[in-house]
PDB file of N, CA and C in Angstrom:
ATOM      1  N   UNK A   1     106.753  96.893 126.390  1.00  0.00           N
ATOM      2  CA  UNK A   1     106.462  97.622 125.180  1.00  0.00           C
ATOM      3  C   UNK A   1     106.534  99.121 125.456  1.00  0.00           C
ATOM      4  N   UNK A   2     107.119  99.978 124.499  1.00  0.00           N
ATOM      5  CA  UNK A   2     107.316 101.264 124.872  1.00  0.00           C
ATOM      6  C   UNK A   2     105.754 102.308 124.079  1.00  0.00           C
ATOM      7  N   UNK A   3     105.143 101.439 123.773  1.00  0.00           N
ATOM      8  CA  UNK A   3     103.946 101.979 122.834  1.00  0.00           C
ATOM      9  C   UNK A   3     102.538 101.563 123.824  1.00  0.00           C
ATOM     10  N   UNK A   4     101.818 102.423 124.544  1.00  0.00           N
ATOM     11  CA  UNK A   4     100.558 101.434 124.943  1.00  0.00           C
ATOM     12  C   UNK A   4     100.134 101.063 123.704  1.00  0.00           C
ATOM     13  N   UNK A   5      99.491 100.179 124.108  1.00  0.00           N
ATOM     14  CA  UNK A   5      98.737  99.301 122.954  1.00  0.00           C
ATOM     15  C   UNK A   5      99.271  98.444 122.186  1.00  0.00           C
ATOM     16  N   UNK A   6     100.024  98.405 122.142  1.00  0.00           N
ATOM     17  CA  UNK A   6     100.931  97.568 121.136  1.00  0.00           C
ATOM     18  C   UNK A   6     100.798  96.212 121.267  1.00  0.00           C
ATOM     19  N   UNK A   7     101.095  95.541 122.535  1.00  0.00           N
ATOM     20  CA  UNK A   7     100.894  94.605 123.388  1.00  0.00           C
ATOM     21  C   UNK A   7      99.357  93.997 122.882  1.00  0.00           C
ATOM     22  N   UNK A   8      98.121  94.954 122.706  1.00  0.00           N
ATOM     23  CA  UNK A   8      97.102  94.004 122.404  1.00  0.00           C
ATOM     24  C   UNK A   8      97.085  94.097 120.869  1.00  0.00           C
ATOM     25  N   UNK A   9      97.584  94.638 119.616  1.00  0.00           N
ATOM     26  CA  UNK A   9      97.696  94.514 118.868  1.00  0.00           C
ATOM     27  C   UNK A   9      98.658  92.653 118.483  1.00  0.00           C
ATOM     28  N   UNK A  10      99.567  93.193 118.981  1.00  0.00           N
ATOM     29  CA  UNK A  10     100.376  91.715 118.402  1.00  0.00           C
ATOM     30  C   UNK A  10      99.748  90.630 119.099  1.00  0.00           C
ATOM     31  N   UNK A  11      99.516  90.815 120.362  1.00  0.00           N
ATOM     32  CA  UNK A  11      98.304  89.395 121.029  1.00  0.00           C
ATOM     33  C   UNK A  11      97.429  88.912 119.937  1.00  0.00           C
ATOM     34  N   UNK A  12      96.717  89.987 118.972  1.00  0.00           N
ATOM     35  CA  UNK A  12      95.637  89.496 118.231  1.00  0.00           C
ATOM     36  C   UNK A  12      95.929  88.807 117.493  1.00  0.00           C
ATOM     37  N   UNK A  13      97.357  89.165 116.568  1.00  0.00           N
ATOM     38  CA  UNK A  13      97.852  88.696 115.467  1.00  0.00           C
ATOM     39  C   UNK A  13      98.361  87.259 115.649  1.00  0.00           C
ATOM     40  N   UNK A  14      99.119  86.782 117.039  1.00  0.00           N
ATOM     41  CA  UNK A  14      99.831  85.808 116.754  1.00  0.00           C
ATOM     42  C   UNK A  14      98.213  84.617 117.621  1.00  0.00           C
ATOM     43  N   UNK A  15      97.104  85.469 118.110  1.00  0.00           N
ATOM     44  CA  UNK A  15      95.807  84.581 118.592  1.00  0.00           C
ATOM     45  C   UNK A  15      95.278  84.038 117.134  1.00  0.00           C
ATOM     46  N   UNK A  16      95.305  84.868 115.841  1.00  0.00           N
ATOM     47  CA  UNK A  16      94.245  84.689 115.049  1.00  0.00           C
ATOM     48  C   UNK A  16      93.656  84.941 115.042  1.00  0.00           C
ATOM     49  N   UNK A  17      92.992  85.716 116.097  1.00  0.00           N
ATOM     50  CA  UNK A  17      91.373  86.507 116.306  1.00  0.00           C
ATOM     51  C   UNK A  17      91.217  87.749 115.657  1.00  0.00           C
ATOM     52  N   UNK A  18      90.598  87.806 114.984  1.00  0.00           N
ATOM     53  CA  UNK A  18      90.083  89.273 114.208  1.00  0.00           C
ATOM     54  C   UNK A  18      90.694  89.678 112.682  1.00  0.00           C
ATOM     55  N   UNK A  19      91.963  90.299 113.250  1.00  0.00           N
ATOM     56  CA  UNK A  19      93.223  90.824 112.088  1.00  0.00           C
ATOM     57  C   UNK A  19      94.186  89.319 112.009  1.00  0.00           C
ATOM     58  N   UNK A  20      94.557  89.237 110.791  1.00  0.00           N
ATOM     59  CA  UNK A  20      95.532  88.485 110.830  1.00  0.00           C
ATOM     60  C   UNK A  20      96.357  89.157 109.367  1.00  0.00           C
ATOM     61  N   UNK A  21      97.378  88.130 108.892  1.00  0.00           N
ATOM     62  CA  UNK A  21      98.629  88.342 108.448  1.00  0.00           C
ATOM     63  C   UNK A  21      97.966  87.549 107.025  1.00  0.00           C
ATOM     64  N   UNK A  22      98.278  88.151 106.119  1.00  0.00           N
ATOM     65  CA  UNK A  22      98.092  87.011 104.956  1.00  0.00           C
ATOM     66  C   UNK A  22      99.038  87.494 103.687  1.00  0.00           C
ATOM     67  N   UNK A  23      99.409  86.515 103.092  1.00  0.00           N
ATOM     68  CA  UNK A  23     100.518  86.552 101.763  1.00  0.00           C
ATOM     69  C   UNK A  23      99.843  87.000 100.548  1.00  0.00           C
ATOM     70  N   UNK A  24      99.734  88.206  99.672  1.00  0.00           N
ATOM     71  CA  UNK A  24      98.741  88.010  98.189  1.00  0.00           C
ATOM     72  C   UNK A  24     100.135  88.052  97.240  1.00  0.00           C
ATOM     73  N   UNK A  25      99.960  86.723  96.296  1.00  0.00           N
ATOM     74  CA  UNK A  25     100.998  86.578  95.598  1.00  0.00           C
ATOM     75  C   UNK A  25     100.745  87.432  94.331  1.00  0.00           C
ATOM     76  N   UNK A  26     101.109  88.691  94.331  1.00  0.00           N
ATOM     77  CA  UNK A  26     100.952  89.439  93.239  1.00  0.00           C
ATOM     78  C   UNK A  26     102.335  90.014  92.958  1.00  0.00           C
ATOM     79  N   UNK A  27     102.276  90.401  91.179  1.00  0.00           N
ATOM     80  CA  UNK A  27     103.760  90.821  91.326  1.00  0.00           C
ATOM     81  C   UNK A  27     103.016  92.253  90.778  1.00  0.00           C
ATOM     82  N   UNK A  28     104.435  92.924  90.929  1.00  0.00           N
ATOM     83  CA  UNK A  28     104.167  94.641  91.282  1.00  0.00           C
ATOM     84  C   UNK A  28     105.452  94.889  90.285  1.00  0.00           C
ATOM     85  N   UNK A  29     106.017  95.973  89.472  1.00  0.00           N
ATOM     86  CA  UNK A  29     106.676  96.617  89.059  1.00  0.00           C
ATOM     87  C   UNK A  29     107.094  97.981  88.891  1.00  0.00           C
ATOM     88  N   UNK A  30     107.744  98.353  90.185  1.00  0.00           N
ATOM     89  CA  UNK A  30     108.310 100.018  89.590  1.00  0.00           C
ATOM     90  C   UNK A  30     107.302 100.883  89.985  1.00  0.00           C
ATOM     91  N   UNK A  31     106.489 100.294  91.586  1.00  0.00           N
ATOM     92  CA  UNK A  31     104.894 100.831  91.927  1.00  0.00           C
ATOM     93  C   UNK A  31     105.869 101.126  93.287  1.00  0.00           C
ATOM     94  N   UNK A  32     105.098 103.038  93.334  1.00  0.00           N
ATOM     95  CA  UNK A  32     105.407 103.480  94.550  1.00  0.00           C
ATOM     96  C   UNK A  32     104.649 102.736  95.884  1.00  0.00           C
ATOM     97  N   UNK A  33     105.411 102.613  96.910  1.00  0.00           N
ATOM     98  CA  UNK A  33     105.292 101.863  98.098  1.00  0.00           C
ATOM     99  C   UNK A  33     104.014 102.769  98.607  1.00  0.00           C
ATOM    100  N   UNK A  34     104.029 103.939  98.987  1.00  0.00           N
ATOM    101  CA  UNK A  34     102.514 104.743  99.245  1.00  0.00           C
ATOM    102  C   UNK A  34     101.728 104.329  97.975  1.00  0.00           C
ATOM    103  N   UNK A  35     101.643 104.363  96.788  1.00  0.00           N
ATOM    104  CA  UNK A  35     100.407 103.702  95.842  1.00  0.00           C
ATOM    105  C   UNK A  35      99.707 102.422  96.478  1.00  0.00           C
ATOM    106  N   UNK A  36     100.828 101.550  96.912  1.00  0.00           N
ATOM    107  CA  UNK A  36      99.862 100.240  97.402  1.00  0.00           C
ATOM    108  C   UNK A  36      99.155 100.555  98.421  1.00  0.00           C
ATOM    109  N   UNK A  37     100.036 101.420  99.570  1.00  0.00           N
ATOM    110  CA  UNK A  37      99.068 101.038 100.848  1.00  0.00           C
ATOM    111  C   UNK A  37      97.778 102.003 100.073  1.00  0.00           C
ATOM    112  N   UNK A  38      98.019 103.070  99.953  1.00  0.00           N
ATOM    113  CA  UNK A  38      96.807 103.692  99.798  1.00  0.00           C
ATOM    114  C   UNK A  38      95.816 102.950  99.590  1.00  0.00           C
ATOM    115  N   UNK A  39      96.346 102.526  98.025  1.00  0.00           N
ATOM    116  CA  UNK A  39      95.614 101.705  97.056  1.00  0.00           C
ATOM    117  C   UNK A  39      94.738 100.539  98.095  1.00  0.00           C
ATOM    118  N   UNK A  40      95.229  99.934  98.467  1.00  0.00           N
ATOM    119  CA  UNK A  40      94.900  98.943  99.044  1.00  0.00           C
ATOM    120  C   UNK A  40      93.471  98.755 100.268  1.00  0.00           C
ATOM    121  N   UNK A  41      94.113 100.401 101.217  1.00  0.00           N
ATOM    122  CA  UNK A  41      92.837 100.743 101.798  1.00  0.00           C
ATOM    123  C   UNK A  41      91.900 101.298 101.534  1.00  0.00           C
ATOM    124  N   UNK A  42      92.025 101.929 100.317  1.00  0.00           N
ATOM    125  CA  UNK A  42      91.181 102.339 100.123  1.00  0.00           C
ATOM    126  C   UNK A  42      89.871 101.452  99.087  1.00  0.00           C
ATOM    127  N   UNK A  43      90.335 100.535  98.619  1.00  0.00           N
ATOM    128  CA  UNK A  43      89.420  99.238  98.042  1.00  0.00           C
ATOM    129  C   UNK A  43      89.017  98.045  99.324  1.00  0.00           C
ATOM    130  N   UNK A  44      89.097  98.798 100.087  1.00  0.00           N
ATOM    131  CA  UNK A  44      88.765  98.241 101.417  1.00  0.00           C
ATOM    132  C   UNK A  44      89.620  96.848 101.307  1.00  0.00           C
ATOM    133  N   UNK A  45      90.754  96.412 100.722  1.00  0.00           N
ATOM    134  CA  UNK A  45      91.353  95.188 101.003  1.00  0.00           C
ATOM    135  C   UNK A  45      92.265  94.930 101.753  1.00  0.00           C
ATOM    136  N   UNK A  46      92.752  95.462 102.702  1.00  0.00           N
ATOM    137  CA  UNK A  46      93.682  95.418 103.878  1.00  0.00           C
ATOM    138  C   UNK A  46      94.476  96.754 104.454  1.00  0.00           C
ATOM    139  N   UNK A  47      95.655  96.475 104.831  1.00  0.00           N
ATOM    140  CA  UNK A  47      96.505  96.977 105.306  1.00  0.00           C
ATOM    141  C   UNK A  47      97.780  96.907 104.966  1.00  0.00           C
ATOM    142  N   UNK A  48      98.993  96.830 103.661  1.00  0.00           N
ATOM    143  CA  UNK A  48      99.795  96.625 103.482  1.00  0.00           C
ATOM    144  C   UNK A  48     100.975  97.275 104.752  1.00  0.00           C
ATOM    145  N   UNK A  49     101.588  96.202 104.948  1.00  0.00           N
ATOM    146  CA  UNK A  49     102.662  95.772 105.964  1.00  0.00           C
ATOM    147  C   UNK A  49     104.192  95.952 104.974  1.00  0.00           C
ATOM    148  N   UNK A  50     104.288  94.923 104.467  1.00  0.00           N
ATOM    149  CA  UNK A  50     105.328  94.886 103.877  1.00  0.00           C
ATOM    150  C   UNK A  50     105.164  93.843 102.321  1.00  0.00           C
ATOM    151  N   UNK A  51     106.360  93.590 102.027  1.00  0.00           N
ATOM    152  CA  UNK A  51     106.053  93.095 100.268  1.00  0.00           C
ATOM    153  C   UNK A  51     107.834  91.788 100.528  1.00  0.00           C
ATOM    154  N   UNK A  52     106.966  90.536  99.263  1.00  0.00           N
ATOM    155  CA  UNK A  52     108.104  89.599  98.864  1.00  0.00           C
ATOM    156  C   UNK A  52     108.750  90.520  98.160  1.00  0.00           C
ATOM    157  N   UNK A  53     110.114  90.970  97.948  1.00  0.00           N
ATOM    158  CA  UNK A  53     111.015  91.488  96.861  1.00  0.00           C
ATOM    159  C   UNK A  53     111.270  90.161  95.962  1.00  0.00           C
ATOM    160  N   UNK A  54     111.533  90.139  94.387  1.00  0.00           N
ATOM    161  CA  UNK A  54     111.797  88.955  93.616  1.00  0.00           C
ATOM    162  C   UNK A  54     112.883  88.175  93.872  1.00  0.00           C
ATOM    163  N   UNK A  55     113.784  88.717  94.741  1.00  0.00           N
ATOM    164  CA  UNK A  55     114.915  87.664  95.418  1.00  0.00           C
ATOM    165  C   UNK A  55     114.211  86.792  96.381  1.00  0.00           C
ATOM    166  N   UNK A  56     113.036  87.276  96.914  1.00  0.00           N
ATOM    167  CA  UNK A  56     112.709  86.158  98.182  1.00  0.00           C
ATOM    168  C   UNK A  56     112.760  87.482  99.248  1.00  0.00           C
ATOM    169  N   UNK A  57     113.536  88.401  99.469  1.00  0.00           N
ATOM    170  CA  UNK A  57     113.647  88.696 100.810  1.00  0.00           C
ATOM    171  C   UNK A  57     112.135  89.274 101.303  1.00  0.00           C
ATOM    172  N   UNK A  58     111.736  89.704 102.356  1.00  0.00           N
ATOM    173  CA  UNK A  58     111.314  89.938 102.915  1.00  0.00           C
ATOM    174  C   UNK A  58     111.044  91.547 103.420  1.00  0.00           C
ATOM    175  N   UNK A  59     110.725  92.598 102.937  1.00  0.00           N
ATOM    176  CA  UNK A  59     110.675  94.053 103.268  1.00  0.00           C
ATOM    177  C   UNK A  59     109.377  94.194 104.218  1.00  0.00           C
ATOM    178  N   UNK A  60     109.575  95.178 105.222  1.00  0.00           N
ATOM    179  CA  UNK A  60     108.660  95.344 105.863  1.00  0.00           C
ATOM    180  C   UNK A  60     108.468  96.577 106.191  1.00  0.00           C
ATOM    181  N   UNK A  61     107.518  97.464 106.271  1.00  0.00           N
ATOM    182  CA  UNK A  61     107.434  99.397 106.460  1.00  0.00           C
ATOM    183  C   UNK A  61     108.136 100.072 105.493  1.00  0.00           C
ATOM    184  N   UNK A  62     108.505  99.764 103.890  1.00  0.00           N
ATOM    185  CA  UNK A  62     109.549 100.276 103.647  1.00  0.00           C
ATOM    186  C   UNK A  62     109.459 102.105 103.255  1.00  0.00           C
ATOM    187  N   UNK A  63     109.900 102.724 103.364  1.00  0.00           N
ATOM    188  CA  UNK A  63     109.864 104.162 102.804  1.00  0.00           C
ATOM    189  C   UNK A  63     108.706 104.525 102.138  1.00  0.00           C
ATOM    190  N   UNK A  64     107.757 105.463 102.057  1.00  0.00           N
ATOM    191  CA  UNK A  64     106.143 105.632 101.376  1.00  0.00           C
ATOM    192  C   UNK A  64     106.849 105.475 100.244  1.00  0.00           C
ATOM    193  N   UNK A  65     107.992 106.714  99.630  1.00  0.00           N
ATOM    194  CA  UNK A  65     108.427 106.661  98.430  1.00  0.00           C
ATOM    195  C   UNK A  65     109.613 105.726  97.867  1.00  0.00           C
ATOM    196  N   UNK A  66     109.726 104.755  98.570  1.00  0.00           N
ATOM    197  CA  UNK A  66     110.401 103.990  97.783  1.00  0.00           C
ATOM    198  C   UNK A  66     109.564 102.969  96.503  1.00  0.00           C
ATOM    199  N   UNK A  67     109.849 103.000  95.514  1.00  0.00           N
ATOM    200  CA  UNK A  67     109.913 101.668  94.472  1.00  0.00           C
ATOM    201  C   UNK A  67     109.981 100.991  94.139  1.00  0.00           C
ATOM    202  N   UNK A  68     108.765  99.838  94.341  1.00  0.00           N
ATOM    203  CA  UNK A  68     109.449  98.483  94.882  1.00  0.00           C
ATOM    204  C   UNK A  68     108.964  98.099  93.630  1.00  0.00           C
ATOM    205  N   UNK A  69     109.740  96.703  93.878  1.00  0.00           N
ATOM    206  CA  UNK A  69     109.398  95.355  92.836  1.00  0.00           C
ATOM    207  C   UNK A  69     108.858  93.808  93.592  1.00  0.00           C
ATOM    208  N   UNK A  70     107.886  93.862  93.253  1.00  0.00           N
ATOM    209  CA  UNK A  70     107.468  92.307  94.177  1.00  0.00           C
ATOM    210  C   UNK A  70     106.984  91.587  93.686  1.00  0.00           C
ATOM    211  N   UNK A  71     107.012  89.995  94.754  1.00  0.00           N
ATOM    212  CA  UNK A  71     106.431  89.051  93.764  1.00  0.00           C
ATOM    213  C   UNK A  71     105.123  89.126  94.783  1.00  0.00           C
ATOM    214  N   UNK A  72     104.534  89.472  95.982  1.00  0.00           N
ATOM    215  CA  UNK A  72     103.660  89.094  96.574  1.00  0.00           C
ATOM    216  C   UNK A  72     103.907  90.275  97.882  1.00  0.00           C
ATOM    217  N   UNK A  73     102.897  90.393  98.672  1.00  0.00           N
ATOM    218  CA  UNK A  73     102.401  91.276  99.219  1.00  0.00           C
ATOM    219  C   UNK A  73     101.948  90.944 100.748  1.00  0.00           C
ATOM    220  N   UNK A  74     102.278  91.368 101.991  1.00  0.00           N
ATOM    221  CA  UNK A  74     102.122  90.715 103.199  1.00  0.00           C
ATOM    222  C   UNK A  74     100.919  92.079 103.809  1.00  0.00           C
ATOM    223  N   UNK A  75     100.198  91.343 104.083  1.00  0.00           N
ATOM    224  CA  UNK A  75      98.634  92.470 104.241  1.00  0.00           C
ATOM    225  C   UNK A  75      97.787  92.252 105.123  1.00  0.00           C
ATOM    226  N   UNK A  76      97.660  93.192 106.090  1.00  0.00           N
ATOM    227  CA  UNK A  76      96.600  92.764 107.678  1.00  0.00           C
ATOM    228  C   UNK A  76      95.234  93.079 107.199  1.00  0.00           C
ATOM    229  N   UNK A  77      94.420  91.637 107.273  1.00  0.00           N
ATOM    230  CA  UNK A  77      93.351  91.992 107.069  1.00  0.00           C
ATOM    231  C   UNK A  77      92.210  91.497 108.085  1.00  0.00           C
ATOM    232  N   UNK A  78      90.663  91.387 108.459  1.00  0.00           N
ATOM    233  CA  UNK A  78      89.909  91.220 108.883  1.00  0.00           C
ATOM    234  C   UNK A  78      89.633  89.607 108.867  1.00  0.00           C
ATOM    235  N   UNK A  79      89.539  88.408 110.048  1.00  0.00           N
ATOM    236  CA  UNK A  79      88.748  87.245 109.589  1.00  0.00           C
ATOM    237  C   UNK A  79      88.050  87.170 108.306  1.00  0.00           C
ATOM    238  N   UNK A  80      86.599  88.366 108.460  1.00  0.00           N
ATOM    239  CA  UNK A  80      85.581  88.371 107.472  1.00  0.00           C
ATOM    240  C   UNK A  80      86.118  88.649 106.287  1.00  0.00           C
ATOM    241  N   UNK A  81      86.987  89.031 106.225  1.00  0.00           N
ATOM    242  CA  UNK A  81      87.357  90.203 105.022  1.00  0.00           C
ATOM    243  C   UNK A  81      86.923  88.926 103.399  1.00  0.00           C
ATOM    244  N   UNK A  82      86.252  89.864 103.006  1.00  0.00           N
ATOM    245  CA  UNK A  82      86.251  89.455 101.329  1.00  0.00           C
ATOM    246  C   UNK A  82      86.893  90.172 100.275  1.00  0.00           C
ATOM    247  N   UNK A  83      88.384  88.885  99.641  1.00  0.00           N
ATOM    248  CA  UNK A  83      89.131  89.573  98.772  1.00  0.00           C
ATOM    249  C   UNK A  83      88.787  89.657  97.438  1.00  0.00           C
ATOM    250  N   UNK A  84      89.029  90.507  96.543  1.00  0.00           N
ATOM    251  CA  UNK A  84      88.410  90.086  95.617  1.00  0.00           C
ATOM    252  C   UNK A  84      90.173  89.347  95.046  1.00  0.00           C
ATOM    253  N   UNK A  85      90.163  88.829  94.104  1.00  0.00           N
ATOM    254  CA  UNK A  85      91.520  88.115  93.302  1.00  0.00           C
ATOM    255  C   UNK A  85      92.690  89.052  92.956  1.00  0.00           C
ATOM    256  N   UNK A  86      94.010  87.724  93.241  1.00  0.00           N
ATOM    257  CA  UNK A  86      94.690  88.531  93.311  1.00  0.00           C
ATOM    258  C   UNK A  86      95.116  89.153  91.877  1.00  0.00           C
ATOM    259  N   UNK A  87      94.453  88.648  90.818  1.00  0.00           N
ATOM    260  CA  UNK A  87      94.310  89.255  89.352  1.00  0.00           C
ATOM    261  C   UNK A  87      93.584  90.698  89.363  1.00  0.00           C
ATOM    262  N   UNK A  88      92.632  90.789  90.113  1.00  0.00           N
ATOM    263  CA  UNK A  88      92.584  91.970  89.921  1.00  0.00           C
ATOM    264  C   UNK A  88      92.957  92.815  91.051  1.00  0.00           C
ATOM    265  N   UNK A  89      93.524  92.690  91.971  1.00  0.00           N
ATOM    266  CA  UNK A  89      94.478  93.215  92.761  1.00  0.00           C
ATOM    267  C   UNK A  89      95.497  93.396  92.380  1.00  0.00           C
ATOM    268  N   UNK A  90      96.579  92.907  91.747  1.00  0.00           N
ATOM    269  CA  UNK A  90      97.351  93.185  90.370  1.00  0.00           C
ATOM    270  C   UNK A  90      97.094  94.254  89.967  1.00  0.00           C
ATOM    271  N   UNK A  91      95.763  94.395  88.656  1.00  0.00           N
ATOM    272  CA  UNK A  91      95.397  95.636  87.930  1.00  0.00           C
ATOM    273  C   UNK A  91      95.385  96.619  89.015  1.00  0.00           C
ATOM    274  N   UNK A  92      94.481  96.332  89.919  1.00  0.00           N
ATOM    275  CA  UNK A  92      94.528  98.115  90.802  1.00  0.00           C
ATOM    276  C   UNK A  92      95.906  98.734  91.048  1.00  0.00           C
ATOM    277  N   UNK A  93      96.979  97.643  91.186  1.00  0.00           N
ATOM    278  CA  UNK A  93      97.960  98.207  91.819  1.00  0.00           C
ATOM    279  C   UNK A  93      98.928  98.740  90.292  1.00  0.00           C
ATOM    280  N   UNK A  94      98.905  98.481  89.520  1.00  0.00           N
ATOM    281  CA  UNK A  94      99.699  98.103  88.136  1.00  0.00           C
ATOM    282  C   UNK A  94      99.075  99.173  87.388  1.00  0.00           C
ATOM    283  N   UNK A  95      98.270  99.732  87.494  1.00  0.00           N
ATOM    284  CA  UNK A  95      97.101 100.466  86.660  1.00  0.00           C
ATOM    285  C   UNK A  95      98.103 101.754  86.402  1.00  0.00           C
TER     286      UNK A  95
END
């Protein structure tokens, strides 16, 4: 790895211990890519990673200012973590 640390980051992710990876099937329209993450940490609900695009593909880190369209949302969050729904995770982001 050319990053220290990196190495115990992805250990955690693919252990399950702590942070993990989770899918929120929300759809998004025409919402700047920095709105979510912000958005997101700052309602204490994760870490946005990357987003489903409505074809299916798969985006990951994309540009703060790019404009995405999604059907669902790929987001590092805590074991403990309590989400609230992805209905109103929707509104925050859609608002």
């Amino acid at each position: 790895m050319i990053a220290p640390g990196t190495e115990q980051v992805l250990e955690d992710l693919f252990r399950h211990q702590g942070d993990h990876t989770i899918r929120l099937n929300v759809g998004l329209h025409n919402v700047a890519w920095a709105e979510v993450v912000t958005t997101l940490i700052q309602k204490d609900i994760g870490t946005a990673l990357g987003y489903v695009h409505k074809n299916g593909s798969i985006v990951t880190h994309p540009q703060s200012t790019a404009m995405i369209d999604a059907e669902g949302l790929i987001v590092l969050i805590n074991d403990d973590q309590v989400l609230p729904s992805n209905e109103e995770i929707g509104r925050l982001l859609n608002a």
